[in-house]
PDB file of N, CA and C in Angstrom:
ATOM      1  N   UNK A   1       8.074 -20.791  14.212  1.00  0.00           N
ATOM      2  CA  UNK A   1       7.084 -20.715  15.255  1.00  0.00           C
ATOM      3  C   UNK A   1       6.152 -19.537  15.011  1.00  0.00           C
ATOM      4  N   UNK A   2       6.280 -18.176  14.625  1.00  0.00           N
ATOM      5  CA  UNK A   2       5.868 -17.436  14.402  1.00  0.00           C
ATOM      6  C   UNK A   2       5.052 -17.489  13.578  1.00  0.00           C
ATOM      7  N   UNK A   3       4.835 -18.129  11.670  1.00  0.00           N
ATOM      8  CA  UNK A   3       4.366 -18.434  11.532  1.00  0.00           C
ATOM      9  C   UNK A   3       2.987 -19.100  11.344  1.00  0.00           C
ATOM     10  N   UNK A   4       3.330 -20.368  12.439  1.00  0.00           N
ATOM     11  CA  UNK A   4       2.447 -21.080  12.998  1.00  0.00           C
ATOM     12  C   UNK A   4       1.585 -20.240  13.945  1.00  0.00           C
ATOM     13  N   UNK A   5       1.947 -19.558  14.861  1.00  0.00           N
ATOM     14  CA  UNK A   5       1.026 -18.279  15.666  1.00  0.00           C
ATOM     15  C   UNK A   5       0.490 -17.765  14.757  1.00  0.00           C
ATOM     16  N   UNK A   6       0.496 -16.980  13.848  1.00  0.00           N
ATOM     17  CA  UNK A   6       0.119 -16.030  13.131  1.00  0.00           C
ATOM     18  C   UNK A   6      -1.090 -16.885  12.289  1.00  0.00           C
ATOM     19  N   UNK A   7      -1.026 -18.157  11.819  1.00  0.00           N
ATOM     20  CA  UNK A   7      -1.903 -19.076  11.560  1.00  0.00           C
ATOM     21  C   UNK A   7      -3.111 -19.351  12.967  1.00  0.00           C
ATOM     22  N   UNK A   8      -2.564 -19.164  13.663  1.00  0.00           N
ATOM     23  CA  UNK A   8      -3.765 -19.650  15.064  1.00  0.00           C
ATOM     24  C   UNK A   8      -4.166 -18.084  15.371  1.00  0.00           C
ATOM     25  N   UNK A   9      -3.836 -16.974  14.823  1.00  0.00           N
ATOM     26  CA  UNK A   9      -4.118 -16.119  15.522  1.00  0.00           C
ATOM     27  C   UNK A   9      -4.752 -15.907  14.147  1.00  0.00           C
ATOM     28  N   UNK A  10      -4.928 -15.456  13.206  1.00  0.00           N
ATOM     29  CA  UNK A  10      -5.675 -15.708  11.859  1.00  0.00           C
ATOM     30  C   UNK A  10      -7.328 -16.288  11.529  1.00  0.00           C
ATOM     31  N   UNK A  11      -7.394 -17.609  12.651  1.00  0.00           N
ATOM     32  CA  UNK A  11      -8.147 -18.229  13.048  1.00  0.00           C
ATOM     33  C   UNK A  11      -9.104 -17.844  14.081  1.00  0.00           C
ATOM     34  N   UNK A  12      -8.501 -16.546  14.972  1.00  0.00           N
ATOM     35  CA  UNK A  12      -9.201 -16.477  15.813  1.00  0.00           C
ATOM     36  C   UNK A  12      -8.703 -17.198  17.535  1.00  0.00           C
ATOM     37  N   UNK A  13      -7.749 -17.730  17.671  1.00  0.00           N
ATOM     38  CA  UNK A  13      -7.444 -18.420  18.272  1.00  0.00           C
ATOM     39  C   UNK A  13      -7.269 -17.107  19.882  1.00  0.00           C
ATOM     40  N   UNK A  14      -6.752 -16.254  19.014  1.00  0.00           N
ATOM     41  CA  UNK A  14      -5.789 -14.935  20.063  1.00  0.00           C
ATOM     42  C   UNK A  14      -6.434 -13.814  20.052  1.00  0.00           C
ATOM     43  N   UNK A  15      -6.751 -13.318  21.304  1.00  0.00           N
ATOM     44  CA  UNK A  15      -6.851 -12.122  21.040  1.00  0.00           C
ATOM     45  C   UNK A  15      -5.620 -11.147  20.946  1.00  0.00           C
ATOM     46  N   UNK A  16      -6.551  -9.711  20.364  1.00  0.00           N
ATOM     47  CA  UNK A  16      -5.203  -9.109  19.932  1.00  0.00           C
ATOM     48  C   UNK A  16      -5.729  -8.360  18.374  1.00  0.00           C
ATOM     49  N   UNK A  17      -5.761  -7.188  17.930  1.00  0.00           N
ATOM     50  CA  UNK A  17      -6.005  -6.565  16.576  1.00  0.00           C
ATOM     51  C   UNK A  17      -4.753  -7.016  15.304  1.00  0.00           C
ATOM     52  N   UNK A  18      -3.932  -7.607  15.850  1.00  0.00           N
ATOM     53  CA  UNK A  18      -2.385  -7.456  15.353  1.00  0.00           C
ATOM     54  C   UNK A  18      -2.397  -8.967  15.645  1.00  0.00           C
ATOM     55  N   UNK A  19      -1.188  -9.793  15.065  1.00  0.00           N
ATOM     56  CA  UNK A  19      -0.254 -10.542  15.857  1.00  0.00           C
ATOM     57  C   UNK A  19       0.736 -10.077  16.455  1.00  0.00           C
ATOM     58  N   UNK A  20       1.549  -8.830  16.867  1.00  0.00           N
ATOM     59  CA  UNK A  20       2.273  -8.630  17.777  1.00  0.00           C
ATOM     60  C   UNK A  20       1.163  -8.384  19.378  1.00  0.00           C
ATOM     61  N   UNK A  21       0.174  -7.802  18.933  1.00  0.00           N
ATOM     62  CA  UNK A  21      -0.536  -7.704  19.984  1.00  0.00           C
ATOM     63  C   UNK A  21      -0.814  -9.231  20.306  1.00  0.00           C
ATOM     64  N   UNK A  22      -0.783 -10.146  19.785  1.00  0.00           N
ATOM     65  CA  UNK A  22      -1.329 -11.172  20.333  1.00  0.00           C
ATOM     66  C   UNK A  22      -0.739 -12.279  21.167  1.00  0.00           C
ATOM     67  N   UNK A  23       0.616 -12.487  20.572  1.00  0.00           N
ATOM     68  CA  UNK A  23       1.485 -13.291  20.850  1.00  0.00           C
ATOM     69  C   UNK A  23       3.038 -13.177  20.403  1.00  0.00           C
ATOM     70  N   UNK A  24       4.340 -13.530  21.287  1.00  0.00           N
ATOM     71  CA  UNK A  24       5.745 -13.533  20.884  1.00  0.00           C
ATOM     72  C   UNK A  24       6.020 -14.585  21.312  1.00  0.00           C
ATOM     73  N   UNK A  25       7.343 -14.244  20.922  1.00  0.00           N
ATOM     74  CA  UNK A  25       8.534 -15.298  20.269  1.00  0.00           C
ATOM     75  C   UNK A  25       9.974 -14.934  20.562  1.00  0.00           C
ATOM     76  N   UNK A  26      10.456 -15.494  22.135  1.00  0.00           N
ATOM     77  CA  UNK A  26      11.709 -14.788  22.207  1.00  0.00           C
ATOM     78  C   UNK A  26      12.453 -16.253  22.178  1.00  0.00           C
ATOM     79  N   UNK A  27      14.007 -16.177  21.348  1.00  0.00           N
ATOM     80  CA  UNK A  27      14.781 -17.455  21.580  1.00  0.00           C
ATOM     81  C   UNK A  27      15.914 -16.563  20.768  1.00  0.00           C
ATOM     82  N   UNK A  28      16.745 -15.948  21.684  1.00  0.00           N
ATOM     83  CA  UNK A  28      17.922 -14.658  21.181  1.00  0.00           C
ATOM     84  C   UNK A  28      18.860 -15.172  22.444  1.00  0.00           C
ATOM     85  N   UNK A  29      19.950 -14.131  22.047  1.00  0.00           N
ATOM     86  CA  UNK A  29      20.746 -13.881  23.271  1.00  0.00           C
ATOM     87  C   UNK A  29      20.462 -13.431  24.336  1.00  0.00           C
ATOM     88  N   UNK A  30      19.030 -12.790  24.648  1.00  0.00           N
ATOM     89  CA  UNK A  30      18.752 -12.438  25.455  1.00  0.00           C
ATOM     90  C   UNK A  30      18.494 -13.302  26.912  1.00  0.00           C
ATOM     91  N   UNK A  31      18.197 -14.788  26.366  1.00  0.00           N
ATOM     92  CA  UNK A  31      17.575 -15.405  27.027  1.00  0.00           C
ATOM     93  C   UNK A  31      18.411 -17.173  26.888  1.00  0.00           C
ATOM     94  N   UNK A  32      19.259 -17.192  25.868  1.00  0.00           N
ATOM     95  CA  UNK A  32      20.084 -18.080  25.515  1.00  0.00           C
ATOM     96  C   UNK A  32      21.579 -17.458  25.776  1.00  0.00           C
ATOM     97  N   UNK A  33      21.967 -17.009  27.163  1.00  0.00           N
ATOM     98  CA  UNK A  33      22.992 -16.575  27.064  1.00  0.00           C
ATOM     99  C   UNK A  33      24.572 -17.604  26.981  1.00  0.00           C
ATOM    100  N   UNK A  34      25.862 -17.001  26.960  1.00  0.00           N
ATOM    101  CA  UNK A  34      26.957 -17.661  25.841  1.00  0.00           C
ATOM    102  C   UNK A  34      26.733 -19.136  27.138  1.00  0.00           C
ATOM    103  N   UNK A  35      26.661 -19.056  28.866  1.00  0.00           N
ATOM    104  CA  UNK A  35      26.968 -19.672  29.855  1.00  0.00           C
ATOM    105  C   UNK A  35      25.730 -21.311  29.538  1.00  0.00           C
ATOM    106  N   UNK A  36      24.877 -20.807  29.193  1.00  0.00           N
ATOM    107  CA  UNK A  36      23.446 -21.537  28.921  1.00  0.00           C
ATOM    108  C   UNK A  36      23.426 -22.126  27.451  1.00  0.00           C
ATOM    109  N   UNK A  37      23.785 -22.021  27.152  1.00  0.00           N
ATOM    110  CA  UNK A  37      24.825 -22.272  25.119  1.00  0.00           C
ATOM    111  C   UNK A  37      26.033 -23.155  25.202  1.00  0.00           C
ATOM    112  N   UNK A  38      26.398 -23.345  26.458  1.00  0.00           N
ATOM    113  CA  UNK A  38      27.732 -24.243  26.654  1.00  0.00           C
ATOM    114  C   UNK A  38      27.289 -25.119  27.267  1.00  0.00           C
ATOM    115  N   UNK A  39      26.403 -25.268  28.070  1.00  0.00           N
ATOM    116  CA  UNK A  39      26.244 -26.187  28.649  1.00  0.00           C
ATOM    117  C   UNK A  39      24.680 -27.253  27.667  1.00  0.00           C
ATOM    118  N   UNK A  40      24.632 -26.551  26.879  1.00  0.00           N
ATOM    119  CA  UNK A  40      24.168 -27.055  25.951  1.00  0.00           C
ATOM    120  C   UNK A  40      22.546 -26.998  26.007  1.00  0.00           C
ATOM    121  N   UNK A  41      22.002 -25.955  26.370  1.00  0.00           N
ATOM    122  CA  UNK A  41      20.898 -25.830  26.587  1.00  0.00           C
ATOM    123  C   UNK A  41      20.292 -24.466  25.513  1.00  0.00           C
ATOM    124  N   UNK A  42      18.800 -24.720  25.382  1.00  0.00           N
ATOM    125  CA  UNK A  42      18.313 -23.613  24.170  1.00  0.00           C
ATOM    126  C   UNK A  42      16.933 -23.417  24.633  1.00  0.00           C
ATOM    127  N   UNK A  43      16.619 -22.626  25.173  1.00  0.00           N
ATOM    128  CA  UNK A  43      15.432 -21.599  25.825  1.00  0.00           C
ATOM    129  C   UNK A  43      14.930 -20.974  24.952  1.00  0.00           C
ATOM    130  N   UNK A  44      13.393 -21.127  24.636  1.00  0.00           N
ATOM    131  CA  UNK A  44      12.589 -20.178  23.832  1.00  0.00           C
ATOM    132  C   UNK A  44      11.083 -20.139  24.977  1.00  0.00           C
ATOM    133  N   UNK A  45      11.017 -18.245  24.877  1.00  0.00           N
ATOM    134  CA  UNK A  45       9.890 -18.072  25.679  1.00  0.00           C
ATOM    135  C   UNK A  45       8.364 -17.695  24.755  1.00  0.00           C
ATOM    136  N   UNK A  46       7.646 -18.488  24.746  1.00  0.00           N
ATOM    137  CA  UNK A  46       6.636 -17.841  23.863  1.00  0.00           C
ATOM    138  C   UNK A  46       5.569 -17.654  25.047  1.00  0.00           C
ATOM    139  N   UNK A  47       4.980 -16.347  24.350  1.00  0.00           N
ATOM    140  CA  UNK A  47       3.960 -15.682  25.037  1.00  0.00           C
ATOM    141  C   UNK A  47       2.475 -15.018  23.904  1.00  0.00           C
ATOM    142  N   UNK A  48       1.493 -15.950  24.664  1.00  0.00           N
ATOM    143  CA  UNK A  48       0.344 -16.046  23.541  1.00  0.00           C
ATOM    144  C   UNK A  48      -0.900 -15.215  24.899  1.00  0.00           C
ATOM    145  N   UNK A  49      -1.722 -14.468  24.101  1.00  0.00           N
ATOM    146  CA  UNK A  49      -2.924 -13.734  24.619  1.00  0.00           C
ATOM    147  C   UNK A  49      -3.599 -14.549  24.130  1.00  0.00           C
ATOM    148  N   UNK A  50      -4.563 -15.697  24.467  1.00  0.00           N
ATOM    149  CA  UNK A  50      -5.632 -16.955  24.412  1.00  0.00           C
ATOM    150  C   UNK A  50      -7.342 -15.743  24.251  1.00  0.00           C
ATOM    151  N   UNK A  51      -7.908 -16.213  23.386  1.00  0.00           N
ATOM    152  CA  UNK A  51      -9.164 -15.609  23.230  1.00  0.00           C
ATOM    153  C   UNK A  51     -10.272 -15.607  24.820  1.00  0.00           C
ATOM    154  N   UNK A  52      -9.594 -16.615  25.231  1.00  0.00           N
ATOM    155  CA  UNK A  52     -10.201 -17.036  26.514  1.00  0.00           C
ATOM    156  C   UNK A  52      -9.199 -17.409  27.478  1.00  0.00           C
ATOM    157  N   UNK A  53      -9.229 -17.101  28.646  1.00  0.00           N
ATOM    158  CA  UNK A  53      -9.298 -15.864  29.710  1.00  0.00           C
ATOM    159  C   UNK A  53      -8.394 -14.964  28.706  1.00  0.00           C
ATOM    160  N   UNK A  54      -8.749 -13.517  28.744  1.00  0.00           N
ATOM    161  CA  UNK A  54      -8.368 -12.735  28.128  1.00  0.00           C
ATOM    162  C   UNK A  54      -6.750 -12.243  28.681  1.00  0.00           C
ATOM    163  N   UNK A  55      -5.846 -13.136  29.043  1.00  0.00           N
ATOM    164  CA  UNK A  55      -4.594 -12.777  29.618  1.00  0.00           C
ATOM    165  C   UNK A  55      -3.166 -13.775  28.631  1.00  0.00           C
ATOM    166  N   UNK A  56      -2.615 -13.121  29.037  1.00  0.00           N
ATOM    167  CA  UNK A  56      -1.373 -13.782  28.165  1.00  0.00           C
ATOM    168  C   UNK A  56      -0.593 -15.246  29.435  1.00  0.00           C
ATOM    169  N   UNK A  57      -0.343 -16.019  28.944  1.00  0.00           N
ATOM    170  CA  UNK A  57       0.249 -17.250  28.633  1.00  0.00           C
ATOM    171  C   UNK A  57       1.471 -16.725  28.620  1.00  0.00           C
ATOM    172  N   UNK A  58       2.431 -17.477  29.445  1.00  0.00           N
ATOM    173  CA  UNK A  58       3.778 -17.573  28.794  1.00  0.00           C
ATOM    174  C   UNK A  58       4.443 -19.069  29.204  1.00  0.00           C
ATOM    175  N   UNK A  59       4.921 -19.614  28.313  1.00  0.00           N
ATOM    176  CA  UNK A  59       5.522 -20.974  27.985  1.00  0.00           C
ATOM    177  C   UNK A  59       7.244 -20.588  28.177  1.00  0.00           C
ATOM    178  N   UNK A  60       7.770 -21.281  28.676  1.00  0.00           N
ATOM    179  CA  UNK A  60       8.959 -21.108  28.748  1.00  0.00           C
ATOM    180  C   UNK A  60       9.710 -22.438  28.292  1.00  0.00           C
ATOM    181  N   UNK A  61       9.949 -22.937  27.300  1.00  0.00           N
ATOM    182  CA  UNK A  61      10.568 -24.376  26.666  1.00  0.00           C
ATOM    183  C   UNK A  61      12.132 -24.126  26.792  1.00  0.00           C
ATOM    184  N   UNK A  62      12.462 -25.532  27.252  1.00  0.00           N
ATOM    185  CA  UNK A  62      13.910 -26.030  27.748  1.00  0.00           C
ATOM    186  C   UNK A  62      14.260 -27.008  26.741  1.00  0.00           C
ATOM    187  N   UNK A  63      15.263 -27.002  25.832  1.00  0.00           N
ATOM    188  CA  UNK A  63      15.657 -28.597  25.299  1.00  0.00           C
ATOM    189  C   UNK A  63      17.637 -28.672  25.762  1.00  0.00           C
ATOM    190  N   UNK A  64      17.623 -29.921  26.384  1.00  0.00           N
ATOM    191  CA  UNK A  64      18.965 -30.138  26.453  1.00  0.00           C
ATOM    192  C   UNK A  64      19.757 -30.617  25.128  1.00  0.00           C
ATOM    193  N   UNK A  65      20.750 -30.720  24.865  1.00  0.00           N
ATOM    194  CA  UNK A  65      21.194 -31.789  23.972  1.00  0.00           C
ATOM    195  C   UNK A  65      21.984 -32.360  24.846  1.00  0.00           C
ATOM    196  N   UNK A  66      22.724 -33.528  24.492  1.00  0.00           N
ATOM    197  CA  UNK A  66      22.969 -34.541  25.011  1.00  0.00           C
ATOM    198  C   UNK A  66      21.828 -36.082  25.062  1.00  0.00           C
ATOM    199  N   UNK A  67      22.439 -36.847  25.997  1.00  0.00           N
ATOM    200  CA  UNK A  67      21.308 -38.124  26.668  1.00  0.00           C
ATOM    201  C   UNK A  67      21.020 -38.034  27.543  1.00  0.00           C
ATOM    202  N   UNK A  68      20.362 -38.758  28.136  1.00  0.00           N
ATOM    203  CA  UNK A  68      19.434 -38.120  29.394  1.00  0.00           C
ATOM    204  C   UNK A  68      20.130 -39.590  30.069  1.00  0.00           C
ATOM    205  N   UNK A  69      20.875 -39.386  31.284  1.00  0.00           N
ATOM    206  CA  UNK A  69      21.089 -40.625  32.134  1.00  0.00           C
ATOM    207  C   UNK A  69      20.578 -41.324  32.727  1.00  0.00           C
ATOM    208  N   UNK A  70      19.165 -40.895  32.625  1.00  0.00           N
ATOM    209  CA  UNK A  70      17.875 -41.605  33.656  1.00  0.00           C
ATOM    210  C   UNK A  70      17.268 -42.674  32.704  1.00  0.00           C
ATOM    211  N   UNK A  71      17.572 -42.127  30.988  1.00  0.00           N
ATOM    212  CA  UNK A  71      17.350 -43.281  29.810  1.00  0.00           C
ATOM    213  C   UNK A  71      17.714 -44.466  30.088  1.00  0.00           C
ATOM    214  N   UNK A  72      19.002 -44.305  30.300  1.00  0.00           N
ATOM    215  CA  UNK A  72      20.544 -44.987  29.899  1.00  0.00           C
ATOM    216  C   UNK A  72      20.550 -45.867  31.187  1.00  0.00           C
ATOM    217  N   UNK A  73      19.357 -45.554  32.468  1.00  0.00           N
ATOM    218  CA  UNK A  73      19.792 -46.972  33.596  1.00  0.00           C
ATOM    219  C   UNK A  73      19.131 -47.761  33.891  1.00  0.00           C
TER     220      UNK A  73
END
């Protein structure tokens, strides 16, 4: 993911002199703790400074594993 930021921020996409100034990338223990890991869930927060409005964004992405039972009726 980082990467890929650093490509959009490269571009111009972010403000920011840096890519740390511009945008992160959290998906640690901090935020995936052991309780949220068992139940089978994986949280990554990314937070991007957009060239326009000059404020940071933050995305907070959820993926379960498992099936989804609402598929399945």
């Amino acid at each position: 993911m980082g990467i890929f930021l650093e490509g959009l921020w490269s571009k111009g996409a972010f403000a920011g002199k840096t890519p740390r100034d511009s945008f992160y990338v959290i998906c640690d223990g901090s935020i995936n703790t052991p309780e949220r890991v068992d139940t089978g869930h994986l949280i990554m927060e990314i937070g991007v400074a957009p060239t326009l409005p000059a404020e940071y964004l933050i995305l907070h992405v959820t993926q379960k594993s498992g099936t989804d039972e609402r598929a399945s009726a």
